[in-house]
C-alpha atoms as a PDB file:
ATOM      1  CA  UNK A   1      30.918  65.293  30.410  1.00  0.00           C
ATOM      2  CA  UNK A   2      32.401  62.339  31.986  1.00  0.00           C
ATOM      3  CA  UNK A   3      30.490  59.582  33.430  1.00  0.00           C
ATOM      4  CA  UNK A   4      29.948  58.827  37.261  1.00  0.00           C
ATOM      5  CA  UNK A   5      32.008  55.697  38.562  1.00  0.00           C
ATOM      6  CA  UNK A   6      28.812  53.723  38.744  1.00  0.00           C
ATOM      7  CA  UNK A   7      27.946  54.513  34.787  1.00  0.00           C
ATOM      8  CA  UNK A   8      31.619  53.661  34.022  1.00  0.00           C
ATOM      9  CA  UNK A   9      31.236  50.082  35.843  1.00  0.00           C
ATOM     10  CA  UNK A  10      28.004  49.852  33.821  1.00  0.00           C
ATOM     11  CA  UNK A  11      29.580  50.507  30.649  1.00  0.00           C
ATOM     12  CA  UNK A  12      32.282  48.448  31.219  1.00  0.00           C
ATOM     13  CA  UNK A  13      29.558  45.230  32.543  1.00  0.00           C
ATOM     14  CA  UNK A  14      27.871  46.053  28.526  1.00  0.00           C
ATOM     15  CA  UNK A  15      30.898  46.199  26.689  1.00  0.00           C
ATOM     16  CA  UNK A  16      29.640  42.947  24.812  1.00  0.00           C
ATOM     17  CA  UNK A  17      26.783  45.562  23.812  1.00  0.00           C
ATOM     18  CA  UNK A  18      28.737  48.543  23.145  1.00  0.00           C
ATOM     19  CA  UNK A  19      31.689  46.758  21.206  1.00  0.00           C
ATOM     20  CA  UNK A  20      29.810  44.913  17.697  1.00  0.00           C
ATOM     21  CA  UNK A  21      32.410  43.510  15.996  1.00  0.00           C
ATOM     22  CA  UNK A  22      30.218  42.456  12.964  1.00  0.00           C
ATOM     23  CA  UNK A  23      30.457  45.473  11.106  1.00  0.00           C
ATOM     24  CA  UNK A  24      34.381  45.229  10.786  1.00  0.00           C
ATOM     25  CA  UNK A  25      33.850  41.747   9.953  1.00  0.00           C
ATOM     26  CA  UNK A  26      31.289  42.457   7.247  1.00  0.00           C
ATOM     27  CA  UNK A  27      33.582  44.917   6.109  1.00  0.00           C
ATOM     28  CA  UNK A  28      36.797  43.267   5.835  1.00  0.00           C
ATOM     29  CA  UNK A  29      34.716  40.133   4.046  1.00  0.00           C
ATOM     30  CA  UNK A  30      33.516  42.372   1.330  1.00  0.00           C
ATOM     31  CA  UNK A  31      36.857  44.068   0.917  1.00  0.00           C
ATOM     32  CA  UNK A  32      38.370  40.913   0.882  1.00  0.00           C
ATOM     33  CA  UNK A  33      35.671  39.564  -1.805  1.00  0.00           C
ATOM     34  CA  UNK A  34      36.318  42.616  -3.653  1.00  0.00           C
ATOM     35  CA  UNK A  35      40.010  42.590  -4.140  1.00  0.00           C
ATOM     36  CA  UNK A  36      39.860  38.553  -5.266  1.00  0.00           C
ATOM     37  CA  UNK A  37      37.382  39.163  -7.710  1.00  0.00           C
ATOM     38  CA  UNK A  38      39.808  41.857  -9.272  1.00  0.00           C
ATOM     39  CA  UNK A  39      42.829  39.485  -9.210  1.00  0.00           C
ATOM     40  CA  UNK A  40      40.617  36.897 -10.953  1.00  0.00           C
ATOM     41  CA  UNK A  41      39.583  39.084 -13.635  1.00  0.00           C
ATOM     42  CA  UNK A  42      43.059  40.080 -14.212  1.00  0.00           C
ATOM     43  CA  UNK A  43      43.979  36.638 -14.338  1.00  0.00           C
ATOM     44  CA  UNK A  44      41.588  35.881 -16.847  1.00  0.00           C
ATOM     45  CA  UNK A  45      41.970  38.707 -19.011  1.00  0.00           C
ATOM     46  CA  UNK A  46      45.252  41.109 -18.377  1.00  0.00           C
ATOM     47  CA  UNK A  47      47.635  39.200 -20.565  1.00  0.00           C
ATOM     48  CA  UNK A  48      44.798  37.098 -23.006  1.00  0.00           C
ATOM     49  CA  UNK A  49      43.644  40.730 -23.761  1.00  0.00           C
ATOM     50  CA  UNK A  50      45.335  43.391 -22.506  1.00  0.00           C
ATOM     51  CA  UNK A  51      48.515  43.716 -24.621  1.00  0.00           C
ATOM     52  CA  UNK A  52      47.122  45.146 -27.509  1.00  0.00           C
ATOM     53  CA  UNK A  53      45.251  48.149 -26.500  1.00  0.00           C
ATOM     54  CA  UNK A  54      44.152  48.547 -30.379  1.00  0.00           C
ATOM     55  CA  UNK A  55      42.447  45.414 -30.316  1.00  0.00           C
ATOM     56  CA  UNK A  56      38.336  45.336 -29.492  1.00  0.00           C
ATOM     57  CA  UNK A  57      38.670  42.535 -26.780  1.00  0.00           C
ATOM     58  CA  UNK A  58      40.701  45.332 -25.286  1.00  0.00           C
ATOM     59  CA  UNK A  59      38.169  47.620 -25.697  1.00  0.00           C
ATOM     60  CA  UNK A  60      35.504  45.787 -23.826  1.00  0.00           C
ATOM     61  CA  UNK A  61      37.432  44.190 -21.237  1.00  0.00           C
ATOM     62  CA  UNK A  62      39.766  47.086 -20.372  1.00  0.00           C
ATOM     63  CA  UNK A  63      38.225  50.189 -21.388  1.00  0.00           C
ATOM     64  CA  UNK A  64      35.060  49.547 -20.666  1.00  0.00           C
ATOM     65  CA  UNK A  65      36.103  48.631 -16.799  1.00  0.00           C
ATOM     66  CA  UNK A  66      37.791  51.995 -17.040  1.00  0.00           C
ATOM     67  CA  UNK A  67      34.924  53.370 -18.112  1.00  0.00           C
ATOM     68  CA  UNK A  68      32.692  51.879 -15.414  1.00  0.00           C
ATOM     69  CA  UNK A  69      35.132  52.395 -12.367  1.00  0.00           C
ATOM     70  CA  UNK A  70      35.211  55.790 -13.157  1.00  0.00           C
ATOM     71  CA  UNK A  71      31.525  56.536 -13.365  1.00  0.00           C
ATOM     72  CA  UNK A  72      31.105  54.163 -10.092  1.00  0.00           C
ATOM     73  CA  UNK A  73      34.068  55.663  -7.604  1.00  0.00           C
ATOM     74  CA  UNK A  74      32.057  59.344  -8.820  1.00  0.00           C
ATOM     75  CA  UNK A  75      28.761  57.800  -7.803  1.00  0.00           C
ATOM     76  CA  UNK A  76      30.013  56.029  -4.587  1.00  0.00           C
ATOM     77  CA  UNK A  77      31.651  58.877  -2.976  1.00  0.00           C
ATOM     78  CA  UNK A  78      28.722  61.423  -3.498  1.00  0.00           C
ATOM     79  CA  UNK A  79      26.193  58.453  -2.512  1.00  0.00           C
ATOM     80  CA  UNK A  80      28.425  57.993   0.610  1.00  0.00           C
ATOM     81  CA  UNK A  81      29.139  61.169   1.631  1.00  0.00           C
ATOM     82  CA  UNK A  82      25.165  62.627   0.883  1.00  0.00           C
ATOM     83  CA  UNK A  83      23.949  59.315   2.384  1.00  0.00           C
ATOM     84  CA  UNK A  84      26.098  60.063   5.945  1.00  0.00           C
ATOM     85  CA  UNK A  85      25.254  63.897   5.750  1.00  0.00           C
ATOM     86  CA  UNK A  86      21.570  63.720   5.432  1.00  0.00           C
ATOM     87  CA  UNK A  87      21.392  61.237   8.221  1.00  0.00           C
ATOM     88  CA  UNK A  88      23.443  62.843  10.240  1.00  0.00           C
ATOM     89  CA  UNK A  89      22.604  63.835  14.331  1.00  0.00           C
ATOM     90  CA  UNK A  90      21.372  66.865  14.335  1.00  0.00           C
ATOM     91  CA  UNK A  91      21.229  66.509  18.467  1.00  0.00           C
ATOM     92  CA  UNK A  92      25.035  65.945  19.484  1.00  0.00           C
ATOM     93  CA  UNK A  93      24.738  67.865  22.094  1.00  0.00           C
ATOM     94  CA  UNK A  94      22.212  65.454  23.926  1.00  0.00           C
ATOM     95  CA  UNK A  95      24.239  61.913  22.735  1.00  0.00           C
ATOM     96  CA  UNK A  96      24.535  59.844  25.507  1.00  0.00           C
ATOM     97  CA  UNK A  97      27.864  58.506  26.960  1.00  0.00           C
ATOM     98  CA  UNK A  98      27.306  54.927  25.476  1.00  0.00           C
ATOM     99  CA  UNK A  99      25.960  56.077  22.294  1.00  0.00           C
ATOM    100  CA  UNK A 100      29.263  58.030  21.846  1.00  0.00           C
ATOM    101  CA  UNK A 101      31.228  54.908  23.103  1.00  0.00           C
ATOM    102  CA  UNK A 102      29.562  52.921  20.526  1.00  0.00           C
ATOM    103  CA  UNK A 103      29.751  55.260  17.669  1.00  0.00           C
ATOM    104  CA  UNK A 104      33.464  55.418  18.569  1.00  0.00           C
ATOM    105  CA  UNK A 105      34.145  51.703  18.510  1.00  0.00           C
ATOM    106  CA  UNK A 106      32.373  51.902  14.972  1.00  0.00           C
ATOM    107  CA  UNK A 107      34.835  54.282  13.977  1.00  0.00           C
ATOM    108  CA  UNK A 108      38.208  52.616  14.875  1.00  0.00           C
ATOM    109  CA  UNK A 109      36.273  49.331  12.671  1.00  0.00           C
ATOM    110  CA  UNK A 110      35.595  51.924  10.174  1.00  0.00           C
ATOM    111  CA  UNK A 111      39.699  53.109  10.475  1.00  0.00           C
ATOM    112  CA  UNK A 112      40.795  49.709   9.904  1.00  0.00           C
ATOM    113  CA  UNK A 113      38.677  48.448   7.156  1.00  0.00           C
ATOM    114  CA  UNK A 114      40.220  52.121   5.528  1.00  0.00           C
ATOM    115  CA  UNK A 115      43.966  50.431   6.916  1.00  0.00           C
ATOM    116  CA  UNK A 116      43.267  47.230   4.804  1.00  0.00           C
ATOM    117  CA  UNK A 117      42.162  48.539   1.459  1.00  0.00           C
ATOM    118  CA  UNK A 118      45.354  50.898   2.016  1.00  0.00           C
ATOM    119  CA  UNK A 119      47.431  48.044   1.751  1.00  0.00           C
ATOM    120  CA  UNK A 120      45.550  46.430  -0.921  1.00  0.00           C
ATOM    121  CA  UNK A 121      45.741  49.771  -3.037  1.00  0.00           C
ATOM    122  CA  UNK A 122      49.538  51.121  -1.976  1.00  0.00           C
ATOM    123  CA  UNK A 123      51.247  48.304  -1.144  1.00  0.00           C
ATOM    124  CA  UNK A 124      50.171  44.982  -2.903  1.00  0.00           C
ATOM    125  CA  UNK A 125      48.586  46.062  -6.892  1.00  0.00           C
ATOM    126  CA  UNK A 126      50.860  48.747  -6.824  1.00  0.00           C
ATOM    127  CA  UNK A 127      54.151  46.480  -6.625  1.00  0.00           C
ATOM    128  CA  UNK A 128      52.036  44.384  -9.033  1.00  0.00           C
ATOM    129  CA  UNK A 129      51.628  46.967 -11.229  1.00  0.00           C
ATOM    130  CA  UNK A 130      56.113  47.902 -11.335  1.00  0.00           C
ATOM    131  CA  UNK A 131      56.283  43.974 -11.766  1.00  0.00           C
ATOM    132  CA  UNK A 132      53.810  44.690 -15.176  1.00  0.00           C
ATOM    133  CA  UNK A 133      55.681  47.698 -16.841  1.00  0.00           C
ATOM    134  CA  UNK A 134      58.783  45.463 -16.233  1.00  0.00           C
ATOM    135  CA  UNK A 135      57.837  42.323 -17.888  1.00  0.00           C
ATOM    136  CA  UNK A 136      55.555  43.617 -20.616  1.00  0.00           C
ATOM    137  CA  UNK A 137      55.836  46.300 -22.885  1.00  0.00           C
ATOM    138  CA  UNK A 138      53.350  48.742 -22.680  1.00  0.00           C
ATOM    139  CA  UNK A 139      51.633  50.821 -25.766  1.00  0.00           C
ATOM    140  CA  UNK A 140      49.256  52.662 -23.721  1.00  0.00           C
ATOM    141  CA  UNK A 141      48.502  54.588 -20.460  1.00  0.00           C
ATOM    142  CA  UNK A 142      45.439  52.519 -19.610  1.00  0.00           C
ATOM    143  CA  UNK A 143      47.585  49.152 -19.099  1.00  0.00           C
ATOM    144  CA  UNK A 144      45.076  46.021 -17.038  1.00  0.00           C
ATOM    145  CA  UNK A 145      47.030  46.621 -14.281  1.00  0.00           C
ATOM    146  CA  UNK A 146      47.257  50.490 -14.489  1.00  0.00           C
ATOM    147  CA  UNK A 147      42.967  50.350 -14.409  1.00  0.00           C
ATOM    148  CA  UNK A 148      43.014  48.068 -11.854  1.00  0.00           C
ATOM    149  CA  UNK A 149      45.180  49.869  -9.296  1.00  0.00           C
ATOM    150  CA  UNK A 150      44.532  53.246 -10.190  1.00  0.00           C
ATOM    151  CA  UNK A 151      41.555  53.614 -11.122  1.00  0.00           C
ATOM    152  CA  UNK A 152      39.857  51.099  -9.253  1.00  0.00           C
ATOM    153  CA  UNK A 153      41.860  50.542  -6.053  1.00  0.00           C
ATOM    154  CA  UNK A 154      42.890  53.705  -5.233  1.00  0.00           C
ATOM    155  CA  UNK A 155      39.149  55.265  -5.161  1.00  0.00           C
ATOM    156  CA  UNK A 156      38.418  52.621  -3.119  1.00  0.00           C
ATOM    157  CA  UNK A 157      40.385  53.231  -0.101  1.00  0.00           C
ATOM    158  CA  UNK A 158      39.778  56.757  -0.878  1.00  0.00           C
ATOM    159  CA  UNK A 159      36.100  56.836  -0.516  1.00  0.00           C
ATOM    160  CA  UNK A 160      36.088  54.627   2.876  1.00  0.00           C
ATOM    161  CA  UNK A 161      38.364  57.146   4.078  1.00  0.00           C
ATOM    162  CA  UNK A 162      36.330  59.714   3.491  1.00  0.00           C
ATOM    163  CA  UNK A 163      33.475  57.955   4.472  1.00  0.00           C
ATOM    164  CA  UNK A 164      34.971  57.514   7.558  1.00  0.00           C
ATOM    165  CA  UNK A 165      35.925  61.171   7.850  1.00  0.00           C
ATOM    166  CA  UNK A 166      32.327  62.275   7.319  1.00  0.00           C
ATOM    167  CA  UNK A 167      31.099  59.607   9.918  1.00  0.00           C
ATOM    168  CA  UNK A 168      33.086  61.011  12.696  1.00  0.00           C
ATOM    169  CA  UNK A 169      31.879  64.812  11.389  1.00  0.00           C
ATOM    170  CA  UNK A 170      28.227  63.845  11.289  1.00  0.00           C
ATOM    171  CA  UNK A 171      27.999  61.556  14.599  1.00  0.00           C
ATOM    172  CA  UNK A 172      30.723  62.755  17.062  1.00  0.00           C
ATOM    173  CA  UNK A 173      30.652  65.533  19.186  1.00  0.00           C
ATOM    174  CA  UNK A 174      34.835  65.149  19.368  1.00  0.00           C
ATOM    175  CA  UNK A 175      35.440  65.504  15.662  1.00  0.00           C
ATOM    176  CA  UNK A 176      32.114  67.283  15.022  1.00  0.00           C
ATOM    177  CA  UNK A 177      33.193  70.966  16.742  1.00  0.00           C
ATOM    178  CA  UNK A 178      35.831  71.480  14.535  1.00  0.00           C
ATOM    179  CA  UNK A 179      38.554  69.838  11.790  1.00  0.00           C
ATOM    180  CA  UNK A 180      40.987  67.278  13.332  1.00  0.00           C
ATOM    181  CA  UNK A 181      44.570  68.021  11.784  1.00  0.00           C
ATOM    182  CA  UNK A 182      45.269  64.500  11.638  1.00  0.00           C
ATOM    183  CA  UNK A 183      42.246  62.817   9.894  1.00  0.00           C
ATOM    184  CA  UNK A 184      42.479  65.887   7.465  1.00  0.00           C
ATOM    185  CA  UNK A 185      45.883  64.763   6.915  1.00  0.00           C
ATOM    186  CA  UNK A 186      45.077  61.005   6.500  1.00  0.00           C
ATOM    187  CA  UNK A 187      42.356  61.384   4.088  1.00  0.00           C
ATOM    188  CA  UNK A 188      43.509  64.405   1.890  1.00  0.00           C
ATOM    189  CA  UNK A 189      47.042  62.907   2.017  1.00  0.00           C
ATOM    190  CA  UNK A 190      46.079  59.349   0.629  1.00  0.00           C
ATOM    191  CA  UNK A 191      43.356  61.124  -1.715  1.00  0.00           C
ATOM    192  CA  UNK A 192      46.596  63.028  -2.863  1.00  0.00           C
ATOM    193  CA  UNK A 193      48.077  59.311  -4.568  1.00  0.00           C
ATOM    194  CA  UNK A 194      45.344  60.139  -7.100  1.00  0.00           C
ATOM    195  CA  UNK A 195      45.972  62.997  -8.785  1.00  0.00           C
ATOM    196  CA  UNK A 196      49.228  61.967  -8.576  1.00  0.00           C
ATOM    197  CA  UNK A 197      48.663  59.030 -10.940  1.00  0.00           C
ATOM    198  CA  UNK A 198      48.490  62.511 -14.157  1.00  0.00           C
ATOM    199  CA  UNK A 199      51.926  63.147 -12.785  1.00  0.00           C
ATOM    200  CA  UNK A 200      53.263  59.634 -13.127  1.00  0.00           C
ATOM    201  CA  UNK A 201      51.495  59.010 -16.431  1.00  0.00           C
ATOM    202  CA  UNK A 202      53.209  62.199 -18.115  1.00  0.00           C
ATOM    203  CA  UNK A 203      56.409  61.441 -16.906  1.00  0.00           C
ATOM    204  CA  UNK A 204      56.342  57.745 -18.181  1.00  0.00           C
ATOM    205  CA  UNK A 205      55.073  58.747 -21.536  1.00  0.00           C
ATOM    206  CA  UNK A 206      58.104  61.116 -22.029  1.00  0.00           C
ATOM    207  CA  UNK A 207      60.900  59.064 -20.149  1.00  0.00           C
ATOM    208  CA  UNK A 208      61.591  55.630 -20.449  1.00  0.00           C
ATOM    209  CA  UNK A 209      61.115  54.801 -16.179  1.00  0.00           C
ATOM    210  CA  UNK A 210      59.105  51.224 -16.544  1.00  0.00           C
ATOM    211  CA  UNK A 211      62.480  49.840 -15.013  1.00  0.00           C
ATOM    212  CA  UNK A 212      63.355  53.005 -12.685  1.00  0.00           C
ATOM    213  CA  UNK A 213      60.982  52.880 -10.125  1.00  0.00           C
ATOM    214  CA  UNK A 214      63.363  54.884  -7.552  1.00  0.00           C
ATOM    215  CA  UNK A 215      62.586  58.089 -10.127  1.00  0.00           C
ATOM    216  CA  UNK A 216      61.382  61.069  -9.059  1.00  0.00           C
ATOM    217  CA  UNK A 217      58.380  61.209 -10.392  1.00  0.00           C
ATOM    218  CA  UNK A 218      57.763  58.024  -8.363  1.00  0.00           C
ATOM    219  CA  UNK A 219      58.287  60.053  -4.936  1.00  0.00           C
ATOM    220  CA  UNK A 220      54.674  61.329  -5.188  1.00  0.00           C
ATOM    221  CA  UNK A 221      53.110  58.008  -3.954  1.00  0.00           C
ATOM    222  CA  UNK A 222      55.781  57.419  -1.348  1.00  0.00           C
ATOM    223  CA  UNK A 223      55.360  61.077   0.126  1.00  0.00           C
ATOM    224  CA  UNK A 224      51.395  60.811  -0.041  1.00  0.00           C
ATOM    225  CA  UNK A 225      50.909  56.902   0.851  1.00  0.00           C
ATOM    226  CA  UNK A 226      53.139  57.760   4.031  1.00  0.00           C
ATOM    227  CA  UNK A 227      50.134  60.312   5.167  1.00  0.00           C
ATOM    228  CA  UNK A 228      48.215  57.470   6.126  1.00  0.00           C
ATOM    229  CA  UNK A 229      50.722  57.379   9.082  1.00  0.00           C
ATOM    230  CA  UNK A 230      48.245  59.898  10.542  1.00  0.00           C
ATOM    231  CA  UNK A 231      45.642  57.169  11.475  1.00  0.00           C
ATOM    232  CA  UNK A 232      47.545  57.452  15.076  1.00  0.00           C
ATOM    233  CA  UNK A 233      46.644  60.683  15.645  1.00  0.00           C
ATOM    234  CA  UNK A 234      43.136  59.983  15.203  1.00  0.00           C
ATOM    235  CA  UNK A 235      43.038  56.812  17.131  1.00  0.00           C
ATOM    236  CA  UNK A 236      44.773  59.160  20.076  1.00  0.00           C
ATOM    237  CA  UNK A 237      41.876  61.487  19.747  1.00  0.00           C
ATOM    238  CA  UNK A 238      39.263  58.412  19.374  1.00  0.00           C
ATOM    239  CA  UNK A 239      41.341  57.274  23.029  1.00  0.00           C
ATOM    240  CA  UNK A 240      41.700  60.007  24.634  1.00  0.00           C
ATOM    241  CA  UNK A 241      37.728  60.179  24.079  1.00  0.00           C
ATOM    242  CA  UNK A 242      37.345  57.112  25.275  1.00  0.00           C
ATOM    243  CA  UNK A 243      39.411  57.951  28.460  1.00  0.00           C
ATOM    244  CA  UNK A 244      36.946  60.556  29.313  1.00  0.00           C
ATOM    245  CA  UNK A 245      33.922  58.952  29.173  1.00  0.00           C
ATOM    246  CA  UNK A 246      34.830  55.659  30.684  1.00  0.00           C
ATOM    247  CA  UNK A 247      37.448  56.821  32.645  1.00  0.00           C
ATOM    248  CA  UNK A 248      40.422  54.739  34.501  1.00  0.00           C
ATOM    249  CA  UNK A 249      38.526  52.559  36.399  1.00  0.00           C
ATOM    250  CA  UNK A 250      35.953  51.226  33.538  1.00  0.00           C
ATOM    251  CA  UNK A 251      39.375  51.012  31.221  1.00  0.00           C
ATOM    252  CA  UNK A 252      40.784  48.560  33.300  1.00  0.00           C
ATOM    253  CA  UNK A 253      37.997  46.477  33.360  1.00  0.00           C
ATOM    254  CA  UNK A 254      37.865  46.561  29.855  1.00  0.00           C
ATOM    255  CA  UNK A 255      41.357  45.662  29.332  1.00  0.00           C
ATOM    256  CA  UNK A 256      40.685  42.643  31.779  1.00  0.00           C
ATOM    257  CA  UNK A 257      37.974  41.050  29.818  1.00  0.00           C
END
């Protein structure tokens, strides 16, 4: 139901209120933290003891973070997902217009903290992992950069997306009644890059690709990492939600401030 022109002006007067920009901040920090203390450790360790995957340093600095991510990313994403479902409003139908605002806001800050460890995962250790295969020689699957992108940044932007996919199904009416296409799209479609890594694997241990990154078996990433293109359709649905409740005239008061 939309609001009156008086509740819109009223929203619009507590949009300090409504719009709390520290989670994204918080968020984006910790991501941030996050992704420098895994270039450190690879700094440290990746070429002092991680070209010699028969050695023990290898072992416990490698395999054992493999080990680790694994078991965490398995953990998080149940946690996550059974923390967000068991807290979940079981009253939707009674949520108020600026609850709904508010809980909206959270999830465009929730969209872009997802947009950022995207780029961390797709775009900037996965051209640092084709830079690796090209200047060292490999004699394993489970290369320091290999655990660090796919096993560790990958499931990372994976489970925030789906964190943020169960947040909008557990405390929004609009993505609550049914599935959205598009967030479906963006989170099983960027989930998709993982699995994907088998694929890759294989193909590299039976064809010499470390310096033909244009291969087919490449095409996997590109196809699924491209997905996460559907983040505009869900911000169109998180407006177009918007638009209703504030409607025009509160919108242009927002844009003003």
């Amino acid at each position: 139901m939309s609001m009156t022109k008086a509740e819109a002006r009223s929203a619009a007067r507590s949009a300090e209120r409504i719009i709390d920009t520290r989670p994204v901040l918080i968020g984006a920090a910790v991501l941030m933290l996050f992704v420098a203390i895994l270039r450190l450790y690879e700094q440290a360790f990746a070429w002092r003891f991680g070209l010699d995957s028969f050695s023990p340093e290898f072992l416990l600095y490698w395999m054992g973070l493999l080990q680790f991510a694994i078991l965490a990313s398995c953990l998080g994403a149940v946690g996550l997902v059974g923390f967000l479902w068991r807290t979940r409003d079981r009253d939707l139908a009674n949520l108020g217009a600026s609850a709904e605002t508010r809980r909206l806001v959270y999830l465009v800050q929730w969209l872009l903290v997802f947009s950022l460890a995207l780029f961390w995962g797709l775009s900037f250790f996965s051209e640092q992992t084709a830079v690796w295969h090209m200047t060292a020689v490999r004699d394993t699957d489970f290369t320091p950069s290999n655990i660090i992108t796919f096993y560790i940044a990958y499931p990372l932007f994976a489970i925030i997306g789906l964190g943020a996919f169960f947040y909008a199904k557990t405390r929004l009416p609009t993505f609550a009644k049914g599935y959205s296409l598009a967030f479906v799209v963006l989170v099983v479609g960027v989930f998709m890059t993982i699995p994907n890594v088998g694929f890759n694997e294989w193909g590299h241990t039976f064809w010499a690709m470390d310096e033909g990154f244009a291969g087919p078996l490449h095409w996997g990433f590109v196809f699924f990492g491209w997905m996460s293109l559907a983040t505009f359709g869900v911000v169109l649905l998180i407006l177009g939600r918007l638009h209703e409740l504030l409607g025009a005239d509160a919108l242009e008061q927002l844009y003003r401030r």
